[in-house]
Protein backbone atom coordinates (compact mmCIF):
# COMPACT_ATOMS: atom_id res chain seq x y z
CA UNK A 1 18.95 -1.36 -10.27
CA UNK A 2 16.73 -3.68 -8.86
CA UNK A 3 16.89 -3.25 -4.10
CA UNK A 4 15.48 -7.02 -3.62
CA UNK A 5 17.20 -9.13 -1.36
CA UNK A 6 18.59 -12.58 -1.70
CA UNK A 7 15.34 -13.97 -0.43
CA UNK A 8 12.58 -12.55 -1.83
CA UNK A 9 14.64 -12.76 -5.43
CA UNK A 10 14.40 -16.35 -4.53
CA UNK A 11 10.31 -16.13 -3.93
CA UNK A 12 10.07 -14.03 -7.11
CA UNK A 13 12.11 -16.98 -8.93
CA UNK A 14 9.50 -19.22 -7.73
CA UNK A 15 6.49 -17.16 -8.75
CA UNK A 16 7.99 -17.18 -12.25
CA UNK A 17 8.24 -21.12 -13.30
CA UNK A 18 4.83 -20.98 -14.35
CA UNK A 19 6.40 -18.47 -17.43
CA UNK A 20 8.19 -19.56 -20.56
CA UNK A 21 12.46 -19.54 -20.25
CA UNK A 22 12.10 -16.54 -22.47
CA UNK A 23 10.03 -14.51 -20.37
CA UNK A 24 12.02 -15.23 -16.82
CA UNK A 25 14.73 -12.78 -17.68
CA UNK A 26 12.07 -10.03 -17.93
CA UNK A 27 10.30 -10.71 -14.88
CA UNK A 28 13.86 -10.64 -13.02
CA UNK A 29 14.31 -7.24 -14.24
CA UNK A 30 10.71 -6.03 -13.67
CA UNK A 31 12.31 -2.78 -11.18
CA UNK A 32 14.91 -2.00 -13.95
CA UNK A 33 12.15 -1.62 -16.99
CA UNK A 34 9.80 0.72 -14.38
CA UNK A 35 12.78 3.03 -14.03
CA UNK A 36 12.77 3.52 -17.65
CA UNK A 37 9.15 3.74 -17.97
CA UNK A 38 8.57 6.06 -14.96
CA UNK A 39 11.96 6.98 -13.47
CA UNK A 40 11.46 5.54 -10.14
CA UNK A 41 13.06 2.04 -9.64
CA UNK A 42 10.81 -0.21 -7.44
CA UNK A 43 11.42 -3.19 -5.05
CA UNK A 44 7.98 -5.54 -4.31
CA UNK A 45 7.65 -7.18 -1.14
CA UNK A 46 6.26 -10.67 -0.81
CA UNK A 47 4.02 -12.37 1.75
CA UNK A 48 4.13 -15.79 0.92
CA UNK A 49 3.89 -15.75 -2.57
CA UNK A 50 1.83 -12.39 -2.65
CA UNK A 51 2.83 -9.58 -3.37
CA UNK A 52 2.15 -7.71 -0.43
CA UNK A 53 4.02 -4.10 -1.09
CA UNK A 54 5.56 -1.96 -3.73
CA UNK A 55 8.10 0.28 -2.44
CA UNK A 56 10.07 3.29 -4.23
CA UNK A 57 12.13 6.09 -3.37
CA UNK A 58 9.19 8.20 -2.13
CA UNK A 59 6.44 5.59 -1.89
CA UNK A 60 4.64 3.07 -0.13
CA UNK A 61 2.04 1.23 -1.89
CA UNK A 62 0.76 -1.25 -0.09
CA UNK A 63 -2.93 -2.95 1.37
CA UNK A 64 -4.63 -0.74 3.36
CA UNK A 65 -4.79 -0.70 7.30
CA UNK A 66 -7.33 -0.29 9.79
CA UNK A 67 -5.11 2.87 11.13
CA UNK A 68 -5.67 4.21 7.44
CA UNK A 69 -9.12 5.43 8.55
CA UNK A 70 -7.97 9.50 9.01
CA UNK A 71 -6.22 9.74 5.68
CA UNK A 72 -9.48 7.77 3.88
CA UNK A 73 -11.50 10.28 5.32
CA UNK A 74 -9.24 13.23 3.89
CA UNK A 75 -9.35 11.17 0.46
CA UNK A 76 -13.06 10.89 0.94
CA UNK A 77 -13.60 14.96 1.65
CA UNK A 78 -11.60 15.51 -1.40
CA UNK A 79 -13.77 13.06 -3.79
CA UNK A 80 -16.65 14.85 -2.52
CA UNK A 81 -15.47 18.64 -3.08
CA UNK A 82 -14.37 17.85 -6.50
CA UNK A 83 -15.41 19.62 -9.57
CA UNK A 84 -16.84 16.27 -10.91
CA UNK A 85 -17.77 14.40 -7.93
CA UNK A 86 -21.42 13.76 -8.96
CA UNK A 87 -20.34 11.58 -11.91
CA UNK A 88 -18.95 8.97 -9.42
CA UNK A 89 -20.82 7.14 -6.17
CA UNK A 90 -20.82 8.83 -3.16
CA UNK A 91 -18.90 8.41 -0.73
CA UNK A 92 -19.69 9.01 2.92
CA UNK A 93 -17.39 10.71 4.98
CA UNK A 94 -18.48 10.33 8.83
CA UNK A 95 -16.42 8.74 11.14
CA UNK A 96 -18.20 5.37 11.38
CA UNK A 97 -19.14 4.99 7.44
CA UNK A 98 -15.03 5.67 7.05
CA UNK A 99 -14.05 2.95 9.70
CA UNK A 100 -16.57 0.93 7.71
CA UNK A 101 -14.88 1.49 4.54
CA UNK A 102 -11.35 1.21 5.71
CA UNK A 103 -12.00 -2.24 7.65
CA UNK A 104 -13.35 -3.21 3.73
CA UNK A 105 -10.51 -2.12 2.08
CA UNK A 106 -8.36 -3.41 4.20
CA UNK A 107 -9.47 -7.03 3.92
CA UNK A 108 -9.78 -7.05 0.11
CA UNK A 109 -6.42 -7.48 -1.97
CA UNK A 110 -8.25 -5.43 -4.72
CA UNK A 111 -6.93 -2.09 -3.26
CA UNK A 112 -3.99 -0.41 -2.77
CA UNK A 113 -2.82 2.30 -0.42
CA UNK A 114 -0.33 4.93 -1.93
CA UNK A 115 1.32 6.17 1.03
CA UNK A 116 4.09 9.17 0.85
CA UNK A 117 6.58 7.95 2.84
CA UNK A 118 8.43 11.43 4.43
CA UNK A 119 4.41 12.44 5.01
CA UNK A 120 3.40 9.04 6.82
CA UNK A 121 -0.05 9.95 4.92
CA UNK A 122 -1.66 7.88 2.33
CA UNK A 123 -3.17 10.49 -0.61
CA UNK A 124 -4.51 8.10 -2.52
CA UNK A 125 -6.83 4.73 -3.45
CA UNK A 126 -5.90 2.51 -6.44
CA UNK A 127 -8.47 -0.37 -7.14
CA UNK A 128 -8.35 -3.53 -9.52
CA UNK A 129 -11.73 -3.40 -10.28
CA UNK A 130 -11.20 -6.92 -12.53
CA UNK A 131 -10.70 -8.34 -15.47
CA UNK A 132 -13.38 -8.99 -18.33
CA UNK A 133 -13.73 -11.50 -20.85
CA UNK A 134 -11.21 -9.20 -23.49
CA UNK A 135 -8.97 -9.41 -20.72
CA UNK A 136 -9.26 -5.97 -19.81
CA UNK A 137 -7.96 -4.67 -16.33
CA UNK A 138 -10.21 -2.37 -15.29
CA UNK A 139 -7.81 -0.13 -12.53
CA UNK A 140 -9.77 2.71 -11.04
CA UNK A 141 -8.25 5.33 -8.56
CA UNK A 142 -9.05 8.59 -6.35
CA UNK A 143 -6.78 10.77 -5.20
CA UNK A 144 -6.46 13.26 -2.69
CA UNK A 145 -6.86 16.72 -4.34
CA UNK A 146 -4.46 18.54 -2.11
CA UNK A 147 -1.96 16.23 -3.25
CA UNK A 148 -2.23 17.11 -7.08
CA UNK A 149 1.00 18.21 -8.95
CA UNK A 150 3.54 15.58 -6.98
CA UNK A 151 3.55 13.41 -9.49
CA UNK A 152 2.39 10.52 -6.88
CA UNK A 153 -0.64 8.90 -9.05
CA UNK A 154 1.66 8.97 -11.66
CA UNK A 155 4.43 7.09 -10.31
CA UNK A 156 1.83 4.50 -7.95
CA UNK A 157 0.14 3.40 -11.37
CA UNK A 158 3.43 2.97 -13.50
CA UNK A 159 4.33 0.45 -11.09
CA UNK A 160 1.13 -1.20 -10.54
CA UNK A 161 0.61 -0.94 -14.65
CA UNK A 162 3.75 -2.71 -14.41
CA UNK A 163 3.19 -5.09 -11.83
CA UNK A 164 -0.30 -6.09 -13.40
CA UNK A 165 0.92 -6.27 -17.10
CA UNK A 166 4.18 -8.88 -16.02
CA UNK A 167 1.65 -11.03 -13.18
CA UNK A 168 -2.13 -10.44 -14.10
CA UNK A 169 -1.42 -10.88 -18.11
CA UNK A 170 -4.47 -8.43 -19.19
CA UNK A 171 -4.03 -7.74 -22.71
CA UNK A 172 -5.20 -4.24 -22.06
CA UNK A 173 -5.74 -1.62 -18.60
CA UNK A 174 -8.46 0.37 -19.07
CA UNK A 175 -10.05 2.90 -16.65
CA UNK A 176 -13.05 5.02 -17.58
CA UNK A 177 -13.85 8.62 -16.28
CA UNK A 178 -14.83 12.22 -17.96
CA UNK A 179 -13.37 14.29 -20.45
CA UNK A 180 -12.96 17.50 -18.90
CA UNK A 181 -11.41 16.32 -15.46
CA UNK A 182 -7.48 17.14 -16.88
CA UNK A 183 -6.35 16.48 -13.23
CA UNK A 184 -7.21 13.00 -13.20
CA UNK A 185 -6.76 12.52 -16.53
CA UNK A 186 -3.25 14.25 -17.28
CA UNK A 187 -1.11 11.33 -15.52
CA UNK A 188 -3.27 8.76 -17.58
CA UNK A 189 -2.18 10.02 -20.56
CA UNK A 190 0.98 10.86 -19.21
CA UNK A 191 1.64 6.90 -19.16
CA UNK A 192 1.21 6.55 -22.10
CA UNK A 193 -3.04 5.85 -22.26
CA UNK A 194 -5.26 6.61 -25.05
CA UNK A 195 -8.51 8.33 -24.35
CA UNK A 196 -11.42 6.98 -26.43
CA UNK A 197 -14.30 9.42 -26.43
CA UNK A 198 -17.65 6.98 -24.99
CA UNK A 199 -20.17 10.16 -25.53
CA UNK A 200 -22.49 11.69 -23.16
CA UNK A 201 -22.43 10.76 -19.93
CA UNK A 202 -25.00 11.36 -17.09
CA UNK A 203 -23.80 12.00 -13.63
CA UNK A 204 -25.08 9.92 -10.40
CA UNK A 205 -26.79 12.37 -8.83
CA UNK A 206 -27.38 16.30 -8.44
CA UNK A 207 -24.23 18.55 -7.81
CA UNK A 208 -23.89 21.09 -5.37
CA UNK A 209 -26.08 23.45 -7.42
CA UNK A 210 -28.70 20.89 -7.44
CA UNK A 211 -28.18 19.85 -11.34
CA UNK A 212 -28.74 17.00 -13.10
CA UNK A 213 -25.56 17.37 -15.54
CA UNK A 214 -24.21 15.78 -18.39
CA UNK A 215 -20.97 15.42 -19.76
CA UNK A 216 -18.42 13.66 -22.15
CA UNK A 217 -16.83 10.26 -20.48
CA UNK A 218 -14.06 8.43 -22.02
CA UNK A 219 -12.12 5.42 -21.73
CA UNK A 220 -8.36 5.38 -20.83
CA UNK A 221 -6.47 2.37 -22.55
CA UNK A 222 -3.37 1.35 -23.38
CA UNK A 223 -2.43 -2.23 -24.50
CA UNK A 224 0.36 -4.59 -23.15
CA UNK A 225 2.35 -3.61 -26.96
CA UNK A 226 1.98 0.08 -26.25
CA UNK A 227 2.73 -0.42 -22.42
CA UNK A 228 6.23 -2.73 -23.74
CA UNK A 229 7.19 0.09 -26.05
CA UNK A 230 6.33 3.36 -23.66
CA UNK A 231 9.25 1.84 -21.77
């Protein structure tokens, strides 16, 4: 069941009049339907009438911090090592450029911090990159590598999906990527996303080898329908 106390379900009452009778009940039981979508129950933590945290069983997932810089940086090395990283934009890993970054993220409500709670580390960076004119959410993430396999992107985006579906009304989350990366794209799919094939794609810059490459992208969708009846 829902682990939200007397006074935030009062704040989430109030962050709900703006929705039709019919829809209040479902907002109200917004930790119940994750745990059948996901199997982790979630409680959301308000700052005013914010939300300012998501928490579950092994989770965190919150704004970033200033003190987040270490655990960026680890996030950062990982981007850059990956099989794939030349089909996304850099991102510098130094000391200062990271402290620069963090100190960004930090004072944006675009982007969330997944933070394992028994590691005190955060191993990965969701962003909500915005909504177009289809009301598409376009929700972009990277992830540290030597976290892969815990299930941890997984369960961060079911309950930001979930989140964004019942307060951001998108018809549709999208997030775009490539074909062959199964890591990042296995807990996509594994929520219940469709991959549409967008052809060749050319990467940013040169890899490692000093190619040019190309490669098939996709887009990851699923719409507010297919998100209602995954759970």
């Amino acid at each position: 069941m829902c682990n939200i106390s007397t006074a935030k379900k009062s704040i989430l009452q109030q962050n709900i009049e703006s929705y039709s009778p019919k829809e209040k009940p479902v907002i109200l039981r917004i930790a119940e339907e994750v745990s059948n979508k996901t199997k982790h129950t979630y409680s959301i933590n308000f700052n005013e009438n914010e939300p300012d945290s998501f928490e579950t069983n092994r989770l965190l997932i919150r704004h970033f911090r200033d003190s987040d810089c270490k655990d960026l940086q680890q996030i950062a090395i990982s981007k850059e090592f990956s099989e794939f990283a030349d089909f996304d934009h850099e991102w510098p890993a130094d000391e200062k450029s990271i402290k620069s970054i963090t100190e960004y993220f930090a004072a944006k409500k675009q982007f969330w911090a997944v933070e394992v709670k028994n590691l005190s580390s955060v191993v990965c960076m969701v962003n909500f990159n915005g909504m177009n004119a289809e009301k598409q959410m376009d929700i972009g993430n990277v992830m540290n590598g030597e976290y892969f396999d815990n299930d941890y992107e997984y369960e961060a985006l079911g309950v930001l999906y979930d989140y964004c579906f019942k307060y951001l009304n998108p018809e549709e989350i999208i997030a775009h990527w490539v074909v062959a990366d199964k890591k990042k794209i296995e807990p996509l799919k594994k929520l219940g996303m469709t991959m549409l094939n967008t052809g060749l794609t050319d990467a940013f810059k040169a890899n490692a080898k000093g190619e040019k490459r190309q490669t098939e992208g996709c887009k990851m969708i699923i719409t507010r329908k297919e998100w209602e009846a995954y759970r």
